[in-house]
Protein backbone atom coordinates (compact mmCIF):
# COMPACT_ATOMS: atom_id res chain seq x y z
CA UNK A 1 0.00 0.00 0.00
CA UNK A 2 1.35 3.49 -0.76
CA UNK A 3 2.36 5.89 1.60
CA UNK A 4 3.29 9.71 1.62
CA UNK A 5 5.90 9.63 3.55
CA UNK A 6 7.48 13.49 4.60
CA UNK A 7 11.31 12.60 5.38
CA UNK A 8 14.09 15.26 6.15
CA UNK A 9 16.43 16.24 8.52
CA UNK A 10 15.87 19.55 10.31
CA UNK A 11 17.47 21.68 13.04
CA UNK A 12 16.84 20.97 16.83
CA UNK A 13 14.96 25.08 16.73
CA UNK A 14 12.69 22.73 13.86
CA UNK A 15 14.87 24.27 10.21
CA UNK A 16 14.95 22.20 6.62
CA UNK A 17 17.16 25.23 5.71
CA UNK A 18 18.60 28.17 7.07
CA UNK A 19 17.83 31.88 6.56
CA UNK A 20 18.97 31.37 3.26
CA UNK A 21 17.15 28.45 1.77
CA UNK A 22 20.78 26.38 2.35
CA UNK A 23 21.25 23.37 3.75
CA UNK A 24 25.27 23.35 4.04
CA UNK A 25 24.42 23.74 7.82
CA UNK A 26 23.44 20.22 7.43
CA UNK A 27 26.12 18.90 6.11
CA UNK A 28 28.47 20.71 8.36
CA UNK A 29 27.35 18.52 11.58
CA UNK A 30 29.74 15.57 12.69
CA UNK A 31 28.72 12.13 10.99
CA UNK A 32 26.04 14.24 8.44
CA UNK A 33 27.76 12.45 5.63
CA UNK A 34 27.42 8.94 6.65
CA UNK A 35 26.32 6.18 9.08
CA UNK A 36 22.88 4.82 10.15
CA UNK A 37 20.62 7.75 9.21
CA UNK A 38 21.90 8.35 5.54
CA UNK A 39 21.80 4.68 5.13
CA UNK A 40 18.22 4.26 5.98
CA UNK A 41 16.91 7.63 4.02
CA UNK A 42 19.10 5.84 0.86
CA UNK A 43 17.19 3.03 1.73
CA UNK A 44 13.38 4.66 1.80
CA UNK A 45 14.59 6.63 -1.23
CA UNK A 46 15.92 4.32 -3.24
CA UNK A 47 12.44 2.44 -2.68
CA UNK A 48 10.12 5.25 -3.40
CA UNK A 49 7.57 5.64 -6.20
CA UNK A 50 7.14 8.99 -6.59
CA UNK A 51 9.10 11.81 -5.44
CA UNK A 52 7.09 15.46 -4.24
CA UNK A 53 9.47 18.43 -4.10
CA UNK A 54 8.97 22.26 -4.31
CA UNK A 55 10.74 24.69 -6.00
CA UNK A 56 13.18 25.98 -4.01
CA UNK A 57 14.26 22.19 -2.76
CA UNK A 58 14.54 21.74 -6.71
CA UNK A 59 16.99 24.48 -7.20
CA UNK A 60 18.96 23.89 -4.21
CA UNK A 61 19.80 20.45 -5.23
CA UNK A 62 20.53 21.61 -9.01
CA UNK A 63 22.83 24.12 -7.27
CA UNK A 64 24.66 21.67 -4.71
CA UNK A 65 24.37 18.28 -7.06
CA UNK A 66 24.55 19.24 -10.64
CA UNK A 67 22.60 20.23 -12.74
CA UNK A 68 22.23 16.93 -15.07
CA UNK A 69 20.66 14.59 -14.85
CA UNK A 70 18.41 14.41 -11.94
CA UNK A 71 19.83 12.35 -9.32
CA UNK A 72 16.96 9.88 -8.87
CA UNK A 73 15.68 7.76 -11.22
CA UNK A 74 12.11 7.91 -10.06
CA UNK A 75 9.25 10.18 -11.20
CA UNK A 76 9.35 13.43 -9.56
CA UNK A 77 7.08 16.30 -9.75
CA UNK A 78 7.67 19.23 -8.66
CA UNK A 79 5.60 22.66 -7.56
CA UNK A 80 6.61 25.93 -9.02
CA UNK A 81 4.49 28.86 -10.28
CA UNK A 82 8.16 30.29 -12.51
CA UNK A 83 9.97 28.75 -14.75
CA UNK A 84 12.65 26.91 -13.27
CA UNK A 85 15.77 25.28 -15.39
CA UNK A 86 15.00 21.65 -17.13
CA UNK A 87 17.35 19.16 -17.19
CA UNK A 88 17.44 15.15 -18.01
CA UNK A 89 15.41 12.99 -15.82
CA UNK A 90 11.63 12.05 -15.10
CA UNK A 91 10.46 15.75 -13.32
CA UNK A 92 7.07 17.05 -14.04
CA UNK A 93 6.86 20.44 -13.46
CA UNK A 94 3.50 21.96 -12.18
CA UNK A 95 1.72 24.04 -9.79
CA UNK A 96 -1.36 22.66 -7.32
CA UNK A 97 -3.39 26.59 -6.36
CA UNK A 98 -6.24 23.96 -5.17
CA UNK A 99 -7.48 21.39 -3.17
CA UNK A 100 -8.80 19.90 -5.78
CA UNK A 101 -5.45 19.78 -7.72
CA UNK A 102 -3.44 18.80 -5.02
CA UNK A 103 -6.04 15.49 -4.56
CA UNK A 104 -5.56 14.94 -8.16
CA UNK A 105 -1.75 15.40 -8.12
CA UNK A 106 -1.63 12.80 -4.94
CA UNK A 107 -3.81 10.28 -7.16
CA UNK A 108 -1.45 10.57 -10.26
CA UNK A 109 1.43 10.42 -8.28
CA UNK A 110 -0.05 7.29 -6.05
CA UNK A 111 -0.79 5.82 -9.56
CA UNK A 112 2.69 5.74 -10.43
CA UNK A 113 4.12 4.78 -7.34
CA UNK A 114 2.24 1.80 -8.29
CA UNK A 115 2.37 0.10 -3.90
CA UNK A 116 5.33 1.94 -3.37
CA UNK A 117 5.85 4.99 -1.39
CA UNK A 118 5.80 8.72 -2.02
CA UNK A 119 8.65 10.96 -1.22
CA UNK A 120 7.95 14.10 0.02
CA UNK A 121 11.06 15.80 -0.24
CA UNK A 122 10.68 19.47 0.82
CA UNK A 123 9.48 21.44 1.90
CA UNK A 124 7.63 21.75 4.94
CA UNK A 125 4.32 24.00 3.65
CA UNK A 126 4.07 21.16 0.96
CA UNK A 127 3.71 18.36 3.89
CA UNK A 128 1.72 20.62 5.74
CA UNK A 129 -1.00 20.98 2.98
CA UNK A 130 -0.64 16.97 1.92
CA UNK A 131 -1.65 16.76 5.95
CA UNK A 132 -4.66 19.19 5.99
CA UNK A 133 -5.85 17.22 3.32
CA UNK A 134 -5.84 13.88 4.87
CA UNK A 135 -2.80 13.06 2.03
CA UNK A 136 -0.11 12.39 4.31
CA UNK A 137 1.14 9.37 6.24
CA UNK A 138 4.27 9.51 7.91
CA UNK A 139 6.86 11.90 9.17
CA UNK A 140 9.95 11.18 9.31
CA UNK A 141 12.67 13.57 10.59
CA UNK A 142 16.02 13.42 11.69
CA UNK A 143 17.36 15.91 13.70
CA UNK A 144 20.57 17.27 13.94
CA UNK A 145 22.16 18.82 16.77
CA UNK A 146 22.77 22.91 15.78
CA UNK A 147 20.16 25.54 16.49
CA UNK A 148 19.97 28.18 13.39
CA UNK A 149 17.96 30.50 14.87
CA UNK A 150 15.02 30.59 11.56
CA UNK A 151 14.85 29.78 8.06
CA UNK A 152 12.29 27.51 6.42
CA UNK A 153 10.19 25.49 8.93
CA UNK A 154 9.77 21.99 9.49
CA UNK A 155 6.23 22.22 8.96
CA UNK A 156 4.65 25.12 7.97
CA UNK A 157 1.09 24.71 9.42
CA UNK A 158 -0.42 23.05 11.75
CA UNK A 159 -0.28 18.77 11.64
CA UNK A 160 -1.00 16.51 14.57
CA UNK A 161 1.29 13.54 15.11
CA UNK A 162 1.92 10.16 16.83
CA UNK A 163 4.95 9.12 17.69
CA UNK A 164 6.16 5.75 16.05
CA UNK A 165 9.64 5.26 17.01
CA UNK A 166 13.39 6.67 18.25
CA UNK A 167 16.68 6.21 17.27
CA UNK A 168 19.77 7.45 17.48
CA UNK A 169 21.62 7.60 14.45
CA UNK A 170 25.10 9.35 15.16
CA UNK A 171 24.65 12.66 16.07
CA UNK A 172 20.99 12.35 15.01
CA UNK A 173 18.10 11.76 17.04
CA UNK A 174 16.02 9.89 14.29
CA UNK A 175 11.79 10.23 15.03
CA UNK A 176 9.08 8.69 13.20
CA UNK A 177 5.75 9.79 13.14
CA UNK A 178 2.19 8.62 11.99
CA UNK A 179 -0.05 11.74 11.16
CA UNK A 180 -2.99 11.73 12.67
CA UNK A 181 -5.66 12.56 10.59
CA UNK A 182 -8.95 14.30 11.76
């Protein structure tokens, strides 16, 4: 059965990215680049369907990774209202104003997942509107030990959620989280 699945890492103060969309923060925190919690997020993503990113997320990762070709191999859309750079891979480019196009972007994409999960990648107003809609399944979140003080949230809205399970992953405290659904 597909799920939506929200997975990141953010700060312990709750930040994807800093005060300037970048995650090098991230990456700058002892054991970041390997160990338990990069291998199990290579793992989930390496066994997702569909991948659900927004357009600043997009960018950042043509900026940091290259810009061709994508670096997964699985359908991704992605949410933009401006043109944003193409390059070679399976990316669908589109914006969801509505409900009723966000429910019919979650269908297409569970279509295509086809049993397996979804990826939602960043950021955290796109999770936050899969959850007011019922769309959204699990949070998982890894968080890293540095406090940055703002940037882009976590979660930008308001989402119940049950706790699943703990682990420490290196320097990460790893949570999982069921989203409760009203």
């Amino acid at each position: 059965m597909t799920r939506t699945v929200y997975e990141t890492a953010t700060s312990l103060d709750g930040f994807i990215a800093d005060q300037d969309n970048s995650l090098e923060w991230l990456f700058a925190v002892e054991g970041a680049q390997e160990g338990e919690a990069i291998d199990s997020t290579a793992e989930f993503i390496d066994g997702a369907g569909a991948i659900l990113t927004g357009a600043t997320t997009y960018e950042w990762i043509l900026e940091h990774e290259g810009h061709t070709p994508w670096p997964y191999k699985t359908p991704t859309w992605v949410l933009t209202h401006r043109d944003l750079p193409r390059i070679e891979g399976d990316l669908r480019f589109l914006s969801a104003d509505t409900d009723d196009e966000l429910r019919a972007l979650h269908k297409d994409m569970v279509e295509t997942a086809d049993g397996k999960d979804i990826w939602v990648v960043g950021g955290g107003r796109v999770a936050a509107e899969l959850a007011r809609l019922g769309l959204l399944d699990e949070v998982r979140v890894s968080i890293a030990p540095v406090s940055l003080g703002g940037g882009a949230p976590l979660l930008d809205g308001r989402v119940r959620l049950r706790p699943l399970s703990v682990r420490l992953a290196g320097a990460f405290a790893c949570l999982d989280y069921e989203v409760v659904k009203d």
